[in-house]
Protein backbone atom coordinates (compact mmCIF):
# COMPACT_ATOMS: atom_id res chain seq x y z
CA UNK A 1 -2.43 40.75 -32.32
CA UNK A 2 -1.55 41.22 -28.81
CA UNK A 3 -2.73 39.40 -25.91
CA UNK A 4 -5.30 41.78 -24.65
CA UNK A 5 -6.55 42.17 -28.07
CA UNK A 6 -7.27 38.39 -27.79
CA UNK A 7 -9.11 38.78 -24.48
CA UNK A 8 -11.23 40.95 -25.48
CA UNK A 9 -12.40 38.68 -28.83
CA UNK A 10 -12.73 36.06 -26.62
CA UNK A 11 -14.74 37.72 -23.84
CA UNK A 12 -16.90 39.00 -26.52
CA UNK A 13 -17.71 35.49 -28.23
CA UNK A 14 -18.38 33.94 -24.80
CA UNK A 15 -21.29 36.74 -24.46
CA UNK A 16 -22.50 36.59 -27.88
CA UNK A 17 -22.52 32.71 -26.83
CA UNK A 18 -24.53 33.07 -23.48
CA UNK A 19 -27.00 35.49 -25.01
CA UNK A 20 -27.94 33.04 -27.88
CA UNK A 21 -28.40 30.31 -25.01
CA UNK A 22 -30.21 32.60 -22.87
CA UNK A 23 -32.86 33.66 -25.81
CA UNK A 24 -32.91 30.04 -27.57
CA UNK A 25 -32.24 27.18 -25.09
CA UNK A 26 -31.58 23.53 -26.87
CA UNK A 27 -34.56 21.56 -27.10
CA UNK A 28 -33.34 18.46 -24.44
CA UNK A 29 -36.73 17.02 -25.09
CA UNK A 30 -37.49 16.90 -21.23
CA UNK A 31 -38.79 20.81 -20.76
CA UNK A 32 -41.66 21.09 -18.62
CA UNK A 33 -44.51 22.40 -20.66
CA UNK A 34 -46.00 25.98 -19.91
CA UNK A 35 -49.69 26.18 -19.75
CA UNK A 36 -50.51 30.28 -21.05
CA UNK A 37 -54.08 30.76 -19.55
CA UNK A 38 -54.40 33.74 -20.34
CA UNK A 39 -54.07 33.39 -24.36
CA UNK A 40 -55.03 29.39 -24.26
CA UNK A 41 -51.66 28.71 -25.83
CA UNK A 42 -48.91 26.23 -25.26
CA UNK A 43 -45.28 26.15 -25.19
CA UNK A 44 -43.37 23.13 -25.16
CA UNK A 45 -40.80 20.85 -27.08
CA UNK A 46 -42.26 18.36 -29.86
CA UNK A 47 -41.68 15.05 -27.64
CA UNK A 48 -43.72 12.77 -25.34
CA UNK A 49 -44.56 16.02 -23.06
CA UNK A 50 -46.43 18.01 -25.67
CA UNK A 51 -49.45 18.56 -27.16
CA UNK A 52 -50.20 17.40 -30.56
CA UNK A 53 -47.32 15.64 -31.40
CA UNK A 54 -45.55 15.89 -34.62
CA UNK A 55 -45.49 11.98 -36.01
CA UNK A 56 -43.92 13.05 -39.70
CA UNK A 57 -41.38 9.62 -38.82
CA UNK A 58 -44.91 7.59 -38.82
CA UNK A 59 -46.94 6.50 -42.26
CA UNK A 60 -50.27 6.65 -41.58
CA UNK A 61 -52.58 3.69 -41.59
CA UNK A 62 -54.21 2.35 -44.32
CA UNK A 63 -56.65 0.20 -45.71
CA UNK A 64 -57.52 -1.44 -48.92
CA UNK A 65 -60.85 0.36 -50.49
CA UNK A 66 -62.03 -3.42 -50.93
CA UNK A 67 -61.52 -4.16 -47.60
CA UNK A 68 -63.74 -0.80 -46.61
CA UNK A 69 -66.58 -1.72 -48.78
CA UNK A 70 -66.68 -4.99 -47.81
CA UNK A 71 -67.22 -3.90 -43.99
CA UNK A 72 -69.54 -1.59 -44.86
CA UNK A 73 -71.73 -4.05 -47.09
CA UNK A 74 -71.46 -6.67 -44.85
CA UNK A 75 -72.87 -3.91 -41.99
CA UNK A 76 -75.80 -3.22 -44.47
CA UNK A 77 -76.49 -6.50 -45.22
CA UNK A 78 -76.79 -7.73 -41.35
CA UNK A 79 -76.40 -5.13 -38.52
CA UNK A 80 -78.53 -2.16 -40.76
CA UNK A 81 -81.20 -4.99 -42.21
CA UNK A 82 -81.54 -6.23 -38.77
CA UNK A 83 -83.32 -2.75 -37.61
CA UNK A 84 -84.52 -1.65 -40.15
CA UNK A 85 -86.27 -4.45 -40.48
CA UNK A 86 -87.10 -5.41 -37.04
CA UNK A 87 -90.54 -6.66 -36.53
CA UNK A 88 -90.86 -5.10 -32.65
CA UNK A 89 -88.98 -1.76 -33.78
CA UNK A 90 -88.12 -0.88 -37.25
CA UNK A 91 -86.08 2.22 -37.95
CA UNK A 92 -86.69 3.41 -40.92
CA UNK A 93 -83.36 4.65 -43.31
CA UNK A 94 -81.08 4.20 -40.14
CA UNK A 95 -77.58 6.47 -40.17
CA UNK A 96 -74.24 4.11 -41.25
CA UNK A 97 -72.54 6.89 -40.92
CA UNK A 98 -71.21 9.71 -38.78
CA UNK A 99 -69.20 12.46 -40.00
CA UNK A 100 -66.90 15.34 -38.01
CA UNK A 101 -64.89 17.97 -39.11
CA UNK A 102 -61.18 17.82 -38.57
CA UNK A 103 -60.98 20.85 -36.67
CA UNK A 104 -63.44 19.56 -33.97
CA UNK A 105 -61.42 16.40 -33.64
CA UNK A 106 -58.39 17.95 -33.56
CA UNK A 107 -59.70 20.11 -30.44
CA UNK A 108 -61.60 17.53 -28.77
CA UNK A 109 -58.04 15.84 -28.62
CA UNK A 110 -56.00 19.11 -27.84
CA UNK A 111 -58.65 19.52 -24.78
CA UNK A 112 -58.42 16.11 -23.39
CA UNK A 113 -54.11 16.51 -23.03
CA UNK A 114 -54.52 19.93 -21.85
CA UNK A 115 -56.36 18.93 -19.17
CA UNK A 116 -54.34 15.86 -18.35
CA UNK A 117 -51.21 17.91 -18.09
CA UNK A 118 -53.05 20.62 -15.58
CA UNK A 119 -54.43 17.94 -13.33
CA UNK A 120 -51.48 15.11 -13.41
CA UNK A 121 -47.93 14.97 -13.58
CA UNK A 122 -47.88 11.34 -14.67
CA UNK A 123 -46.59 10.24 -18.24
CA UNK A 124 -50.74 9.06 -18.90
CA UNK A 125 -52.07 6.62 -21.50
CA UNK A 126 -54.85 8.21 -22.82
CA UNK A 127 -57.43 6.68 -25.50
CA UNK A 128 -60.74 7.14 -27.11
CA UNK A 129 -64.02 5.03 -26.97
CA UNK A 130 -66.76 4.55 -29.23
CA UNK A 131 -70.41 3.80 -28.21
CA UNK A 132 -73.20 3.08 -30.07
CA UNK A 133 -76.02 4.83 -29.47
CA UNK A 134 -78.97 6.16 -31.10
CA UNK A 135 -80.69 9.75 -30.62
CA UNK A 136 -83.71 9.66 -28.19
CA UNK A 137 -87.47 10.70 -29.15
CA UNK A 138 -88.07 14.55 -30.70
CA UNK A 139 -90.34 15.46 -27.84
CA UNK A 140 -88.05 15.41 -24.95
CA UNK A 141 -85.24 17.51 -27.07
CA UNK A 142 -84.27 20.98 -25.60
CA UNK A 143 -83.83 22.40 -21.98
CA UNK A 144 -87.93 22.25 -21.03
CA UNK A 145 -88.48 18.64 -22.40
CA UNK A 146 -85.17 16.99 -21.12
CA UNK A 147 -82.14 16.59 -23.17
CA UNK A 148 -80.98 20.45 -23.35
CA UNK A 149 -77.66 19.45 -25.27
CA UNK A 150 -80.20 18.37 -28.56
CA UNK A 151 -81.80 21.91 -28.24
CA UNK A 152 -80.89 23.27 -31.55
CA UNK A 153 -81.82 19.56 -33.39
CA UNK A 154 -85.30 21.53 -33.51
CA UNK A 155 -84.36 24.26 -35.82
CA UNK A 156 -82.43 22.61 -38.09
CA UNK A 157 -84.53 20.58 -40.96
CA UNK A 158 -81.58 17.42 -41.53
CA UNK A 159 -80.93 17.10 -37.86
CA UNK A 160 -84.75 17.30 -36.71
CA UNK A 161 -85.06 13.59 -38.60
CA UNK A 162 -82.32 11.97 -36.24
CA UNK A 163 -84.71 11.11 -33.85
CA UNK A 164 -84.06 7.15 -33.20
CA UNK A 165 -81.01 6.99 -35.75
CA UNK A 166 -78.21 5.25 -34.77
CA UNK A 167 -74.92 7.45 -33.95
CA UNK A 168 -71.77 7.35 -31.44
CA UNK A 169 -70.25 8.72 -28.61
CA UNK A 170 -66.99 9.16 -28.60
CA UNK A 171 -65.27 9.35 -25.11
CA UNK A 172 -61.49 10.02 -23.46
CA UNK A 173 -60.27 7.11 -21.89
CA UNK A 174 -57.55 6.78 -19.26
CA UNK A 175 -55.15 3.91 -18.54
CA UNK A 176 -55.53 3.41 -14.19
CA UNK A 177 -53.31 0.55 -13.68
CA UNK A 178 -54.59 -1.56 -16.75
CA UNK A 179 -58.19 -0.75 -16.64
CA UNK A 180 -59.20 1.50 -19.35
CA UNK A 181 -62.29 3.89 -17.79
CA UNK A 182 -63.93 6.63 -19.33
CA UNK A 183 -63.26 9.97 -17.72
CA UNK A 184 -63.10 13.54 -17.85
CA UNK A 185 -60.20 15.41 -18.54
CA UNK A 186 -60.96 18.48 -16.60
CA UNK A 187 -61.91 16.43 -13.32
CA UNK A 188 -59.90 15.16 -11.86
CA UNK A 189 -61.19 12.74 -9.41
CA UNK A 190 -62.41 10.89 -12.71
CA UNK A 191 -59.01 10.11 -13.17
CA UNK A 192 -59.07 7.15 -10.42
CA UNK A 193 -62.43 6.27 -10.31
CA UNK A 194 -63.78 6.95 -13.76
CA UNK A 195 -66.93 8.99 -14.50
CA UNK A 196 -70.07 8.55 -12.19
CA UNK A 197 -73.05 6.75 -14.24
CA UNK A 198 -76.47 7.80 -12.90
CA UNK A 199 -78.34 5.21 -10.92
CA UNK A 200 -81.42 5.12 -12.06
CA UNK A 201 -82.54 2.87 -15.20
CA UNK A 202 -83.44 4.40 -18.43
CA UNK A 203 -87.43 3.84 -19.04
CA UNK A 204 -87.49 5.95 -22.02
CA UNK A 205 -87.67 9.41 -20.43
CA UNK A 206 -84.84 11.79 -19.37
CA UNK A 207 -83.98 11.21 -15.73
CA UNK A 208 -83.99 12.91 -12.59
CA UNK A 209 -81.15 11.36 -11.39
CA UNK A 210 -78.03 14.11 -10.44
CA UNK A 211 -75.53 12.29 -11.70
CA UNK A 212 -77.51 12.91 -14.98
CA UNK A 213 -76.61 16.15 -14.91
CA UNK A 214 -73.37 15.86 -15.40
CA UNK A 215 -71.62 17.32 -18.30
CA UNK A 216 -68.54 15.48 -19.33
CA UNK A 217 -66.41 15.86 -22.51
CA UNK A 218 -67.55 14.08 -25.10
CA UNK A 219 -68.22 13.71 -29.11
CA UNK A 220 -71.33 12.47 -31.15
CA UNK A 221 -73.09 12.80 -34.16
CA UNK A 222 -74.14 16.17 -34.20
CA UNK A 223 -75.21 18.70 -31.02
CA UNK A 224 -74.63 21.62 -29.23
CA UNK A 225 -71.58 23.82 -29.60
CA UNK A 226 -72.38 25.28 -25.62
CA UNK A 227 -68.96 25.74 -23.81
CA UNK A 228 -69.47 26.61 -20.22
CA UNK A 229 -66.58 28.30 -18.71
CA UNK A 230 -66.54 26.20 -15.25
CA UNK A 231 -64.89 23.10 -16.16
CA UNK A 232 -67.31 21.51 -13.66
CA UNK A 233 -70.37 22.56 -15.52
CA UNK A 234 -69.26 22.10 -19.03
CA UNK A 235 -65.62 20.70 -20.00
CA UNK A 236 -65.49 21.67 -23.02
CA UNK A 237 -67.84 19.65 -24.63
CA UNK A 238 -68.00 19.25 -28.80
CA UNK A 239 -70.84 17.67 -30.29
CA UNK A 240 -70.58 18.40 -33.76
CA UNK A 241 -71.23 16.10 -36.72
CA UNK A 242 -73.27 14.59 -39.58
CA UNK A 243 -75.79 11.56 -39.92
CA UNK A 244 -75.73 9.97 -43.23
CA UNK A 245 -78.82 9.05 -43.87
CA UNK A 246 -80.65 11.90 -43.63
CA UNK A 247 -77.71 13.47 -44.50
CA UNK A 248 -76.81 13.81 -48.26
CA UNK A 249 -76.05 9.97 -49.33
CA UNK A 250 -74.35 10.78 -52.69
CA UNK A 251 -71.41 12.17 -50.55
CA UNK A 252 -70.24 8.44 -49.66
CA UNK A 253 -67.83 6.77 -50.97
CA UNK A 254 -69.20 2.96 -49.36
């Protein structure tokens, strides 16, 4: 084989080489990730930069079913008997507990570190919280009476019973120097200061107040599936879920 003949197999496995990198770059775990508007898609290396994670190197958490059913009893036998059977305001066959669909979790979480990674270039500690809450009275659901996010409770005859039953509200936290705050992905000047709580005190009755008005990401029992378009109007917001009781009791396990 003579020299040139060499060259030429060489020059041609050096561009075979630079193609392949060219088409399929390693993965060096620090790629910026790519944000496809357009098609609401992402592209970007499974590490601390991406979206959903892949945790296959972590065993998920457990508990023992004892340990479960002791919690719950132990939440029916103090918390639950305590309203239900409260002398100044009983409610009758309170919820103990709320279910969701994976799929809405999964994009309630995909939607709270999308819009972390268009709004910050910070390496964020992100979290969610839990409230307790209950649902308010039937007659100020839907968009005349009030509450326009429970607007569809009135058509459907297991949610139209929630009225009063316990529930949570699950929320996206952010880590801002060691203080955990609530706030809302898609606004950023939530990220500092947290989200704005109206001013007025609750007397029963939807308020007036503007910062009322708000919509903010957020999960609870059951709701609306609305999705405004202008993040500033409605980010995103998932409200999907199940009260048990009313809902079917023989589907529990505790």
């Amino acid at each position: 084989m003579t020299t040139r003949t060499l060259k030429i197999i060489l020059a041609g496995v050096l561009g075979a080489f630079a193609l392949y990198i060219y088409f399929f770059p390693p993965n060096t775990g620090t790629d910026v990730v790519i944000v496809d508007e357009k098609n609401d898609t992402i592209k970007a290396p499974i590490d601390t930069t991406s979206l959903c994670m892949d945790y296959k190197e972590y065993n998920p958490s457990t508990l023992n079913t004892g340990l479960i059913r002791d919690m719950v009893e132990i939440y029916k036998a103090n918390q639950l008997q305590s309203i239900q059977g409260s002398t100044t305001n009983p409610i009758t066959n309170d919820a103990y507990s709320v279910w969701f669909d994976l799929d809405t979790i999964k994009k309630f979480i995909y939607h709270i570190e999308k819009g972390v990674q268009k709004n910050s270039t910070r390496t964020e500690k992100l979290g969610l919280r839990f409230y307790y809450g209950a649902y308010p009275k039937k007659m100020f659901w839907g968009k005349a009476n009030g509450y326009e996010d429970l607007e569809e409770f009135l058509q459907d005859p297991v949610k139209v019973a929630y009225e009063n039953k316990h529930t949570i509200v699950m929320m996206p936290t952010i880590d801002n120097g060691g203080k955990i705050i609530d706030f809302n992905p898609f606004d950023k000047n939530t990220y500092a200061t947290g989200i704005a709580k109206p001013t007025s005190q609750f007397n029963g009755e939807p308020s007036n107040d503007p910062n009322s008005q708000i919509p903010v990401m957020a999960l609870t029992g059951s709701g609306s599936t609305n999705n405004e378009t202008d993040p500033q109007k409605r980010t995103a917001a998932r409200n999907h879920g199940t009260l048990i009781p009313p809902g079917n009791v023989s589907e529990l396990s505790f």
